[in-house]
Protein backbone atom coordinates (compact mmCIF):
# COMPACT_ATOMS: atom_id res chain seq x y z
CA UNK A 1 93.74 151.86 117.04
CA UNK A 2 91.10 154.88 117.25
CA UNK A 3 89.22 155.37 120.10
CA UNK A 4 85.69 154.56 118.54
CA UNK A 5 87.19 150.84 117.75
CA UNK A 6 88.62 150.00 121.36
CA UNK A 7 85.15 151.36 122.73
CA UNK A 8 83.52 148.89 120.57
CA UNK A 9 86.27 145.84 121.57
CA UNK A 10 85.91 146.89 125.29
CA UNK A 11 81.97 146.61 124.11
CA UNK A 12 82.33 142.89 123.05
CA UNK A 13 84.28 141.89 125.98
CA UNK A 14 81.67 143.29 127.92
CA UNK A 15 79.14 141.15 126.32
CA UNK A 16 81.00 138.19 125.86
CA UNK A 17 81.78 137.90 129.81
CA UNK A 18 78.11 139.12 130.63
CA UNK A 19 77.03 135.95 128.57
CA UNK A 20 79.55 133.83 129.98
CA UNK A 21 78.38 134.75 133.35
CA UNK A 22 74.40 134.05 132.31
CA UNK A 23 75.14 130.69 131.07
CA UNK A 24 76.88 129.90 134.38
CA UNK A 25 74.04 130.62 135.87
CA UNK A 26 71.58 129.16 133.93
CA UNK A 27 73.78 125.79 134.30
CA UNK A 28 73.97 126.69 138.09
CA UNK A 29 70.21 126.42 138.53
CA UNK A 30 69.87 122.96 137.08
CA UNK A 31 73.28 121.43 138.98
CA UNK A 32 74.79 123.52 141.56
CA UNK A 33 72.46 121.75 144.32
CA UNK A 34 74.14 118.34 142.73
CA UNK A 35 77.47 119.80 142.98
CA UNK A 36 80.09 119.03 145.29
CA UNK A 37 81.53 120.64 147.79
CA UNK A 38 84.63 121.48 145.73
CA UNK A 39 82.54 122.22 142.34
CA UNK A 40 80.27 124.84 144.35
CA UNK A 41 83.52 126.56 145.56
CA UNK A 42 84.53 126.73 141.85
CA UNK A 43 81.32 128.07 140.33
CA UNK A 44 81.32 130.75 143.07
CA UNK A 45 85.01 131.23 142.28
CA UNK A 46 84.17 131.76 139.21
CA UNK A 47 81.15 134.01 139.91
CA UNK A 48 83.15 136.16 141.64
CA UNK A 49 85.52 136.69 138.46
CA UNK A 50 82.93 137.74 136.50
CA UNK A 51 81.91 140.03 138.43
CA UNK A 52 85.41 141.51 139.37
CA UNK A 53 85.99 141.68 135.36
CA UNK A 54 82.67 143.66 134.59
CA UNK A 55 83.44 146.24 137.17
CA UNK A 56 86.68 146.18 135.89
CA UNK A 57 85.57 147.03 132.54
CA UNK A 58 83.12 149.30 133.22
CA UNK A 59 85.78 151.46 135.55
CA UNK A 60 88.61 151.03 132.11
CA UNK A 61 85.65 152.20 130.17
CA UNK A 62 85.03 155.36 131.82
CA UNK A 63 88.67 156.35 132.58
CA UNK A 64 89.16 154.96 128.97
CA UNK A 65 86.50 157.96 127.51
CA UNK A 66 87.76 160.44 130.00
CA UNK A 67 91.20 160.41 128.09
């Protein structure tokens, strides 16, 4: 695979996550007060993936463009 392609796949993951993350928190807003305790410690489980993952990306993406 050329480089230009995998930038634009590593683009789309990017993206994809990123709106994962926004519709978490959208849904979040409306519930998470309703949640229980178990469900809250999920959702910020899960927060705390996306996050990991988009600094992940972001660090394969320059180390990625530096090769």
């Amino acid at each position: 695979m050329n480089k230009s392609k995998a930038l634009e796949l590593v683009t789309q993951l990017r993206s994809s996550i990123t709106a994962s993350k926004q519709a978490k928190n959208e849904y979040a807003d409306e519930y998470y007060s309703h949640l229980p305790l178990v469900g809250k410690t999920i959702f910020d489980q899960q927060q705390l993936l996306y996050t990991a993952l988009l600094e992940w990306i972001d660090t394969f993406e320059k180390q990625f463009k530096e090769e």
